[in-house]
Protein backbone atom coordinates (compact mmCIF):
# COMPACT_ATOMS: atom_id res chain seq x y z
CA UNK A 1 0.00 0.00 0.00
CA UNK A 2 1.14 3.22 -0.71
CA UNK A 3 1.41 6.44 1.67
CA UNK A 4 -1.73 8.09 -0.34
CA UNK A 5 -3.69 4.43 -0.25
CA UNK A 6 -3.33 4.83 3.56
CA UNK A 7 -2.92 8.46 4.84
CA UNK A 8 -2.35 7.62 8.50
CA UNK A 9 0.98 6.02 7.47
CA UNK A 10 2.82 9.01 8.46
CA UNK A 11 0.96 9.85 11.57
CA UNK A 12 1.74 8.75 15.17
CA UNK A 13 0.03 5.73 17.56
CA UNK A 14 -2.26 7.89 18.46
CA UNK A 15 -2.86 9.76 15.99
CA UNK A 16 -3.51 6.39 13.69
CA UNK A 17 -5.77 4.92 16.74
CA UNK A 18 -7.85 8.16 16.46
CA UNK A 19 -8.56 7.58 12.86
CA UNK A 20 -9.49 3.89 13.45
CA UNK A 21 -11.72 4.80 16.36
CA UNK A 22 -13.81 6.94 13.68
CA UNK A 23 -13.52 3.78 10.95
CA UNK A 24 -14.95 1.51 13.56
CA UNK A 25 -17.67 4.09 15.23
CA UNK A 26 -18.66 4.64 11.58
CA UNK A 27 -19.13 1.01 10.53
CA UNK A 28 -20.74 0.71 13.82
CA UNK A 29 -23.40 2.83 12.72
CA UNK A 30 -23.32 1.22 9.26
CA UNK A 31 -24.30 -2.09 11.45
CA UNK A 32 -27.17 -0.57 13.19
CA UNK A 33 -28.52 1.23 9.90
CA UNK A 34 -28.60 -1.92 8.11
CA UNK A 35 -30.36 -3.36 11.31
CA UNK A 36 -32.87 -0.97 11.18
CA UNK A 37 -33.91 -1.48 7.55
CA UNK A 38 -33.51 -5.32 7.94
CA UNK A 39 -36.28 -7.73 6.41
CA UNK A 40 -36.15 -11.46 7.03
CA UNK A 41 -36.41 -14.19 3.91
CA UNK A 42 -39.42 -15.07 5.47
CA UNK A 43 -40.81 -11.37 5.03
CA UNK A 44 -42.65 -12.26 8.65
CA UNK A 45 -43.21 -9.33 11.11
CA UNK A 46 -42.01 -11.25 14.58
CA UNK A 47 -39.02 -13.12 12.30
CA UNK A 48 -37.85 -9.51 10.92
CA UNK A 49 -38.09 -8.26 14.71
CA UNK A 50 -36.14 -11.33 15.62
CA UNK A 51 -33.24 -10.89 13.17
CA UNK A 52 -33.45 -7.25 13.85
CA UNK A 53 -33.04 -7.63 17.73
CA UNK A 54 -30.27 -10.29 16.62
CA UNK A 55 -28.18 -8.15 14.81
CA UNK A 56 -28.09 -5.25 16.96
CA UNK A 57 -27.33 -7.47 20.46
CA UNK A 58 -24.57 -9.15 18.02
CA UNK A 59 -22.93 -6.13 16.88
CA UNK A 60 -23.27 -4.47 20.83
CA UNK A 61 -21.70 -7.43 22.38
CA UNK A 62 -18.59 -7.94 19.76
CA UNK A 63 -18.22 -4.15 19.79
CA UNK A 64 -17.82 -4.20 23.66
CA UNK A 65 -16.03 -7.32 23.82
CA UNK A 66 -13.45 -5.78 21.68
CA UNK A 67 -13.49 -1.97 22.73
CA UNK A 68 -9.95 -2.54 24.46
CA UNK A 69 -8.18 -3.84 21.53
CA UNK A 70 -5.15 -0.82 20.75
CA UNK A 71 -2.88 -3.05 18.39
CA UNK A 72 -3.43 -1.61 14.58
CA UNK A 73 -2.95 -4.78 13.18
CA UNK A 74 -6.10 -6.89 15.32
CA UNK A 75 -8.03 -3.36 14.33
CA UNK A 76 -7.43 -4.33 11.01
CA UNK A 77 -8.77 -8.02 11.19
CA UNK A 78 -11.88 -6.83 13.83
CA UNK A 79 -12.40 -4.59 10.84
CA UNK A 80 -12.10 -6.82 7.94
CA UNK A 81 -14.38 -9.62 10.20
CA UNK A 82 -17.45 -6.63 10.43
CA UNK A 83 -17.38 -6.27 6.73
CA UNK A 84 -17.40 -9.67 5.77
CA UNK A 85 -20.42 -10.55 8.38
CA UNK A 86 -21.98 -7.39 6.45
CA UNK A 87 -21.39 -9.23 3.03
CA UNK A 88 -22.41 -12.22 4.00
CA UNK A 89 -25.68 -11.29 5.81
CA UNK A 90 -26.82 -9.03 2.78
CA UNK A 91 -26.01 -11.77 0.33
CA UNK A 92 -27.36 -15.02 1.75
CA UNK A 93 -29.90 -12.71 3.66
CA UNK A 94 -29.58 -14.40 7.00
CA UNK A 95 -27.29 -12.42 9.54
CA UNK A 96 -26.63 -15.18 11.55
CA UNK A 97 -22.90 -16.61 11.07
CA UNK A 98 -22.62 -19.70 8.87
CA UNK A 99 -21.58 -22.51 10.24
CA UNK A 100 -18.19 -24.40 10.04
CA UNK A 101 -17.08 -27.53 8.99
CA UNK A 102 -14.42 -29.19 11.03
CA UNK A 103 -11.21 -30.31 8.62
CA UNK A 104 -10.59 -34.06 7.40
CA UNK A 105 -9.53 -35.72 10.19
CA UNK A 106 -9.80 -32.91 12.59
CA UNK A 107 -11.16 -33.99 16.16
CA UNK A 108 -13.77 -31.72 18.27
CA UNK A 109 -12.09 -29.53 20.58
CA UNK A 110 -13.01 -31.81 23.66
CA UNK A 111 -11.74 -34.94 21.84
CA UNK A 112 -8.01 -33.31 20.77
CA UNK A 113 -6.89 -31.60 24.14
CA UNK A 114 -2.85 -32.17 23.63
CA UNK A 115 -2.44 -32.29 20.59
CA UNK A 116 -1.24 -29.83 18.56
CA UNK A 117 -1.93 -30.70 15.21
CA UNK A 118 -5.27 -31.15 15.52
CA UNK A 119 -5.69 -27.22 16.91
CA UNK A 120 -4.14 -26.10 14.22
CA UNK A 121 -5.88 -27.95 11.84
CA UNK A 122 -9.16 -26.20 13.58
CA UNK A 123 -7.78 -22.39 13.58
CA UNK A 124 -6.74 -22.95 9.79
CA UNK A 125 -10.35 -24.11 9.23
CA UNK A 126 -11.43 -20.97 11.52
CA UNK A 127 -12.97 -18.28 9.11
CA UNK A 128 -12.32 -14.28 9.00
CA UNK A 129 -16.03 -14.16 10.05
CA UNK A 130 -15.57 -15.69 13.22
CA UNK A 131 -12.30 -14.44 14.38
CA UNK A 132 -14.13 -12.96 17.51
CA UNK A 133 -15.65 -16.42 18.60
CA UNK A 134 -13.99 -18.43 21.08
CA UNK A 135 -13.90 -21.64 20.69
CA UNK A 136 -16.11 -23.68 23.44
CA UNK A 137 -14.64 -26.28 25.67
């Protein structure tokens, strides 16, 4: 990327947190617009409400879970997860996360404890979309 592609390249820590505290407040918003105008597949009332509620207590809780994050870098990725939920809700029209398939000859997380191979094998299979999900014992 070049210095004009990213203009915050020659600014300080600060300086470059400040301008990635507006990105993020700003697709926060984005978030709870497309919330607002949200209509479920189903075109129901009480399943648009649902999905509705959904996505705002979503976006609230990863948002706050992640407020204390200062490294650029896991900004970036926070970032890049957000937009690709966005994507992927608009296109399938279902803003619940899709689900993931565990990799050949990958073990459940309670079945693998020890073995390093097999966790690997499950954060490579891990996608950007669900970078903020911890995995469940």
């Amino acid at each position: 990327m070049t210095a004009r592609e990213r203009p915050w390249s020659s600014m300080n820590q600060s300086d470059e947190l400040m301008a990635k505290r507006r990105e993020v407040l700003s697709l926060y918003r984005q978030i709870l617009r497309h919330a607002q105008k949200w209509e479920s597949e189903s075109t129901l009332p009480e399943d648009t409400k649902t999905d509705q509620s959904y996505i705002r207590a979503e976006a609230r809780s990863l948002f706050k879970k992640n407020k204390e994050i200062t490294e650029i870098n896991k900004i970036d990725t926070c970032i890049k997860e957000a937009e690709t939920r966005i994507q992927l809700a608009l296109h399938y029209k279902n803003p619940h996360p899709r689900p993931v398939n565990i990799p050949y000859m990958g073990m459940p997380l309670s079945l693998s404890k020890g073995k390093k191979s097999q966790d690997r094998l499950r954060k490579q299979a891990k996608p950007l979309y669900l970078h903020s999900y911890d995995e469940q014992e």
